[in-house]
C-alpha atoms as a PDB file:
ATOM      1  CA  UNK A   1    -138.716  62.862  80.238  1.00  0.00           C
ATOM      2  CA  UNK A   2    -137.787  63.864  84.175  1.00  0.00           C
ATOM      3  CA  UNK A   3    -134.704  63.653  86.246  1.00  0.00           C
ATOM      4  CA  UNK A   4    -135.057  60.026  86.778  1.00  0.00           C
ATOM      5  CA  UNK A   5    -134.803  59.104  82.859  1.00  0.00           C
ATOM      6  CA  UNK A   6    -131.790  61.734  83.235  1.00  0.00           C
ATOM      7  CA  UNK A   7    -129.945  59.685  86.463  1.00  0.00           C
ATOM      8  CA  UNK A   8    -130.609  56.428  84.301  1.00  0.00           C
ATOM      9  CA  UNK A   9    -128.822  57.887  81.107  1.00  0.00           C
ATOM     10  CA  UNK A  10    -126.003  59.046  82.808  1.00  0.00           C
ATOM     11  CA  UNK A  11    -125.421  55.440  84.485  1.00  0.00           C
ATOM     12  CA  UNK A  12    -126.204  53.548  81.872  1.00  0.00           C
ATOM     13  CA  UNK A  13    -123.346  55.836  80.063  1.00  0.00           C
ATOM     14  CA  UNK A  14    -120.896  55.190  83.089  1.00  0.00           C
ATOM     15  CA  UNK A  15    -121.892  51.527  82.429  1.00  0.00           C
ATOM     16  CA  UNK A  16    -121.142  51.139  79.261  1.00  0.00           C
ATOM     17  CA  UNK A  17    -117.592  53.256  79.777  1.00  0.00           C
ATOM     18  CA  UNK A  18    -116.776  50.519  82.112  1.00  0.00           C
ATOM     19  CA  UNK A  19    -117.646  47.792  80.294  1.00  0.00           C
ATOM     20  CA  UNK A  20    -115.030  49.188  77.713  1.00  0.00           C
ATOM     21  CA  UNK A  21    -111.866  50.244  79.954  1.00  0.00           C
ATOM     22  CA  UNK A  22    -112.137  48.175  82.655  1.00  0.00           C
ATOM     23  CA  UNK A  23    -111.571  44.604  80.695  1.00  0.00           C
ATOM     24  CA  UNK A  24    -107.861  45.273  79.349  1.00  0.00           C
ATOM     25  CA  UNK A  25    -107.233  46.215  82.721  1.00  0.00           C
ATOM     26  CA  UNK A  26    -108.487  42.806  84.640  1.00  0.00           C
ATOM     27  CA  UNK A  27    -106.724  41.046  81.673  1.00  0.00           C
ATOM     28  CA  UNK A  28    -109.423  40.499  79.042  1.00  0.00           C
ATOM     29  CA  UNK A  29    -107.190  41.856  76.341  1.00  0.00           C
ATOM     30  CA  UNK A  30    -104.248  44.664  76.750  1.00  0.00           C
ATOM     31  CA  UNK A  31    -103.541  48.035  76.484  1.00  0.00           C
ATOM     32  CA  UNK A  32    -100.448  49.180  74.824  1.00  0.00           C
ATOM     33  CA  UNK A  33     -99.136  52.363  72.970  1.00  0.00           C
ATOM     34  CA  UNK A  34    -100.973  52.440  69.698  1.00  0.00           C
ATOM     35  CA  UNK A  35     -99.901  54.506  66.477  1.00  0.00           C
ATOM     36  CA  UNK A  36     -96.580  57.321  66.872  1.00  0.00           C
ATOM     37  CA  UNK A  37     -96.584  55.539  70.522  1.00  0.00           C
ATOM     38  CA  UNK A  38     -98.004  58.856  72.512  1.00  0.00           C
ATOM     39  CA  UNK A  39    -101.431  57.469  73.467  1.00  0.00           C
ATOM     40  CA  UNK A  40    -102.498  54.005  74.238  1.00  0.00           C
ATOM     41  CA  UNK A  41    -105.250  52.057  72.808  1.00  0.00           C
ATOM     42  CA  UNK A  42    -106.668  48.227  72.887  1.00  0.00           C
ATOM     43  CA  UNK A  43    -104.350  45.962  71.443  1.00  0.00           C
ATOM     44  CA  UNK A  44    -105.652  44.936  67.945  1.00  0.00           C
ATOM     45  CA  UNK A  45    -102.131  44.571  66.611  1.00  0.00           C
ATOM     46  CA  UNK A  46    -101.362  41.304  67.971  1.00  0.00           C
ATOM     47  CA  UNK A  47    -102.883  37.705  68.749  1.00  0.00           C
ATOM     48  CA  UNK A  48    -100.769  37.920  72.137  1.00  0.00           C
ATOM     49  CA  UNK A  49    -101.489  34.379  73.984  1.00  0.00           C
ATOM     50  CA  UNK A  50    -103.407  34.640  77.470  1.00  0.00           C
ATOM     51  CA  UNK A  51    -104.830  38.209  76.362  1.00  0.00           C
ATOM     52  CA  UNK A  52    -108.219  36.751  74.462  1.00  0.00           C
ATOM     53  CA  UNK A  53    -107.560  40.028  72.024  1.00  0.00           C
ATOM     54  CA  UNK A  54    -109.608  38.527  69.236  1.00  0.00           C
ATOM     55  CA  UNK A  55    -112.687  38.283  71.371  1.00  0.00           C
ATOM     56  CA  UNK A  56    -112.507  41.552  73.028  1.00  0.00           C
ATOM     57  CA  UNK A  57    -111.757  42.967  69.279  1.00  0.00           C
ATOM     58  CA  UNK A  58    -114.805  41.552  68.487  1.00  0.00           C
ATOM     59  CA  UNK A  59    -116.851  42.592  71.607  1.00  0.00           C
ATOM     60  CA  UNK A  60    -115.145  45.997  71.078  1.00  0.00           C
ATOM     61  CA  UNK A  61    -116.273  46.036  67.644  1.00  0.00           C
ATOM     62  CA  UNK A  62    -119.728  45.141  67.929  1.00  0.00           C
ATOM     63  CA  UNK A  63    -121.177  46.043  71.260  1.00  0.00           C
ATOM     64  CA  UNK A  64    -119.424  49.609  71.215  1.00  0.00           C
ATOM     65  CA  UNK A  65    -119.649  50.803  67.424  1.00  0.00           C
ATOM     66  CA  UNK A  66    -122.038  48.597  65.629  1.00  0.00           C
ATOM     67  CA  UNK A  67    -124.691  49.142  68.397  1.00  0.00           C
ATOM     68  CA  UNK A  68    -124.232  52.199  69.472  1.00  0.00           C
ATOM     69  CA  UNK A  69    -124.129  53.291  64.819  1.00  0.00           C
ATOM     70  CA  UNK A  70    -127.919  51.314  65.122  1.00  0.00           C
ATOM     71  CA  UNK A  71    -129.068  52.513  68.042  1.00  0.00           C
ATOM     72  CA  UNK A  72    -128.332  56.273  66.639  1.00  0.00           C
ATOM     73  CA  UNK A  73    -130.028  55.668  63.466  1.00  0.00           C
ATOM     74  CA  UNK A  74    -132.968  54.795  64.880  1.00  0.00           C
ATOM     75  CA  UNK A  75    -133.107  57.017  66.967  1.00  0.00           C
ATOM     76  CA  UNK A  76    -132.268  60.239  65.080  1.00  0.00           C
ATOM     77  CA  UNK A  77    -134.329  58.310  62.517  1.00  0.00           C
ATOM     78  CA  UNK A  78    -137.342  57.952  64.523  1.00  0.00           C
ATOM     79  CA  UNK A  79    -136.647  62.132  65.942  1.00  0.00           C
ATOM     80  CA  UNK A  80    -137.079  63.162  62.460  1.00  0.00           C
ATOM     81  CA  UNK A  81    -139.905  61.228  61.480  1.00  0.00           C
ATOM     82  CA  UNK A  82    -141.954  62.628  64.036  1.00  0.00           C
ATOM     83  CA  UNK A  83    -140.962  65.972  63.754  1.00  0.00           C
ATOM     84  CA  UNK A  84    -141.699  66.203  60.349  1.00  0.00           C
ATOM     85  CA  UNK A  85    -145.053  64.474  60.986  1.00  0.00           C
ATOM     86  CA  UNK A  86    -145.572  67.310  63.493  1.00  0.00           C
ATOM     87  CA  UNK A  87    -144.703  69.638  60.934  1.00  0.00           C
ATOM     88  CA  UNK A  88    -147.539  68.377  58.190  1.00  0.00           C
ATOM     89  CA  UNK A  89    -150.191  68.421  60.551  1.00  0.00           C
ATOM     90  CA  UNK A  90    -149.478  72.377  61.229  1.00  0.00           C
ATOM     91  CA  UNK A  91    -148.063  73.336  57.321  1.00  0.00           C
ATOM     92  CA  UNK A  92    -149.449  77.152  57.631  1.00  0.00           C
ATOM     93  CA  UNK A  93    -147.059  77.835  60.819  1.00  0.00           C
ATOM     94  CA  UNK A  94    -143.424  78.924  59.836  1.00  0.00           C
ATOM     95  CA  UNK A  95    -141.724  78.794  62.840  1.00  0.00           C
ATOM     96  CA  UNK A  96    -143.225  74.853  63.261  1.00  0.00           C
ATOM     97  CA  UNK A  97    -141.627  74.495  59.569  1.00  0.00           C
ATOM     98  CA  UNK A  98    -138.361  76.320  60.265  1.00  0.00           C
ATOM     99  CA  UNK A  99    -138.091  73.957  63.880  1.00  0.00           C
ATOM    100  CA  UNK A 100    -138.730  70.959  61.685  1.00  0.00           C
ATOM    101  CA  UNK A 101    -135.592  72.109  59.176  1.00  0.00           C
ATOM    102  CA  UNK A 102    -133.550  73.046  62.280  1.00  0.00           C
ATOM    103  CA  UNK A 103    -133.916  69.477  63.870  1.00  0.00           C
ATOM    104  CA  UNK A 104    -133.156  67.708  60.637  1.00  0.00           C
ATOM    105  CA  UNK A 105    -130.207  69.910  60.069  1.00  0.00           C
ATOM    106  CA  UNK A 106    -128.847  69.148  63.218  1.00  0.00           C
ATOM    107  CA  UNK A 107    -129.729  65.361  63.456  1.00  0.00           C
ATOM    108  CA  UNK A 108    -127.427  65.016  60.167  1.00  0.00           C
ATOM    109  CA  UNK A 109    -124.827  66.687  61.621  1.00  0.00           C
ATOM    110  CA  UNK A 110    -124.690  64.711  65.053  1.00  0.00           C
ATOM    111  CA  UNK A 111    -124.609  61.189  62.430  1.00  0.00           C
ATOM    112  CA  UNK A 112    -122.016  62.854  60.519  1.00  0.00           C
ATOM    113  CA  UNK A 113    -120.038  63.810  63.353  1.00  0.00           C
ATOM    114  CA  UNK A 114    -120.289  60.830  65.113  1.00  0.00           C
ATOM    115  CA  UNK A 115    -119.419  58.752  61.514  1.00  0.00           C
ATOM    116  CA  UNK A 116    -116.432  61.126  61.035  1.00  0.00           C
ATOM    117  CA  UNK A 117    -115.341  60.519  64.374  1.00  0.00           C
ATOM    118  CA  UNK A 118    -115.247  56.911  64.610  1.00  0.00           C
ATOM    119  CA  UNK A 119    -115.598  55.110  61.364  1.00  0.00           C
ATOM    120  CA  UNK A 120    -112.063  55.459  60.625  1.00  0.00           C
ATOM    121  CA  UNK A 121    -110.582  54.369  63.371  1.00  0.00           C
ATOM    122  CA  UNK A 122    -112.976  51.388  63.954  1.00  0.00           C
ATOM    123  CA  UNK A 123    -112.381  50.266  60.547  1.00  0.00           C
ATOM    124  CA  UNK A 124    -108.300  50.584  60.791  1.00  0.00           C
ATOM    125  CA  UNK A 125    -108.658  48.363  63.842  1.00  0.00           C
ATOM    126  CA  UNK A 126    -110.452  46.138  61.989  1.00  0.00           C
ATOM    127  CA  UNK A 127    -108.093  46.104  59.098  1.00  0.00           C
ATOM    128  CA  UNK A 128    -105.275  45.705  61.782  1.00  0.00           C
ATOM    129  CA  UNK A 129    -107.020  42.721  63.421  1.00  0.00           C
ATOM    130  CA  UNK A 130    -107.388  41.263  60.164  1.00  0.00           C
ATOM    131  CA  UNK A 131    -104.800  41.256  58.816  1.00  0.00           C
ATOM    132  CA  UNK A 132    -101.916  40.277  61.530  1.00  0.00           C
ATOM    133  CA  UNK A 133     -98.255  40.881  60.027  1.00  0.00           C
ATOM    134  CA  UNK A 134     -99.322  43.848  57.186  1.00  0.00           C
ATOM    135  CA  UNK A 135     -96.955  46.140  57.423  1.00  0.00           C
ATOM    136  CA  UNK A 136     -98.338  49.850  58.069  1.00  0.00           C
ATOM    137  CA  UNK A 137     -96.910  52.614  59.578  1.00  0.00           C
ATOM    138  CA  UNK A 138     -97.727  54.813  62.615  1.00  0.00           C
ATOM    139  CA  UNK A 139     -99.498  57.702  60.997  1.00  0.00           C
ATOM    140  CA  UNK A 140    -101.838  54.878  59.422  1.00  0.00           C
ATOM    141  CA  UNK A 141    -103.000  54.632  63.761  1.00  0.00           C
ATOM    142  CA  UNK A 142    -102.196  57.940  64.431  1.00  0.00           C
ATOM    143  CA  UNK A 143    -104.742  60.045  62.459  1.00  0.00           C
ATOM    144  CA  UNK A 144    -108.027  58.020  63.346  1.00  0.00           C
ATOM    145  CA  UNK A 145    -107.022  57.555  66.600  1.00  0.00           C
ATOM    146  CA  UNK A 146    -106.797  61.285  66.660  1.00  0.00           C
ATOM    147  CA  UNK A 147    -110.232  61.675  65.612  1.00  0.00           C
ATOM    148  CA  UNK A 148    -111.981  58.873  67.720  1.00  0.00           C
ATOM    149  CA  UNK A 149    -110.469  60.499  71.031  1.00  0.00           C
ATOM    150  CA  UNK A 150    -110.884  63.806  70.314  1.00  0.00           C
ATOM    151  CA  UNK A 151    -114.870  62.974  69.442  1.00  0.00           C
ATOM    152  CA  UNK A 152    -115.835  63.926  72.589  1.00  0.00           C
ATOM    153  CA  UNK A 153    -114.988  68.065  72.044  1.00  0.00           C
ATOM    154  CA  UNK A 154    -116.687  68.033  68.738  1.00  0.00           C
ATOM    155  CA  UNK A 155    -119.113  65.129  68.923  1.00  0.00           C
ATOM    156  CA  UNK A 156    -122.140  64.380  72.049  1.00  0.00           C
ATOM    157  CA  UNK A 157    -123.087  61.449  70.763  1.00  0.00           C
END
């Protein structure tokens, strides 16, 4: 892992930030004032006509939360499989055995974190989408909206 893998993570993350602001704002969808009305989200409310919402709810949906959920378990999956092979192979050393407890504690907290962070809002948005006309009310947008945009203080993934 050098500084090239680095330069490549960071635009690949500046990639895919585009690829989810940018559309609402070339018309692909809209943004409008989501939940008590003091931040502003994709609009998953409506079917407005000329705004293609239901496809970009979809996109939304799958490229930036069920991908990004897979791609983490594997990942983290994969991190703690090796480590704890690493581990066996070298039982009698306890600070290879405490490093192996350290990772996996902190690889369940990163999926945590990043579940706590975004599965409620993702699946209110869904629940919005589909089903157009239910009657909710603002703190039903508010609170998971709260989480999902605060993730980044609390949450690196």
């Amino acid at each position: 892992f050098g500084e090239n893998h680095a330069i490549m993570g960071v635009v690949f993350t500046w990639f895919m930030a585009c690829t989810c602001a940018v559309p609402p704002l070339v018309g692909w969808s809209r943004y409008i004032p989501e939940g008590m009305q003091c931040s502003c989200g994709v609009d998953y409310y409506t079917r407005a006509p000329g705004y293609n919402n239901e496809s970009f709810v979809i996109y939304m949906f799958i490229v930036h939360f069920i991908i990004p959920l897979i791609v983490i378990f594997f990942c983290y999956g994969r991190l703690v499989c090796t480590v704890k092979e690493a581990a066996a192979q070298q039982q009698e050393s306890e600070t290879t055995q405490r490093a192996e407890r350290e990772v996996t504690r902190m690889v369940v907290i990163m999926v945590i974190g990043f579940l706590i962070c975004w599965i409620p809002y993702a699946s209110v948005a869904w629940y919005i989408f589909t089903h157009q006309g239910s009657e909710f009310g603002p703190v039903f947008m508010t609170l998971p909206a709260f989480f999902a945009k605060t993730a980044a203080v609390y949450n690196p993934c």
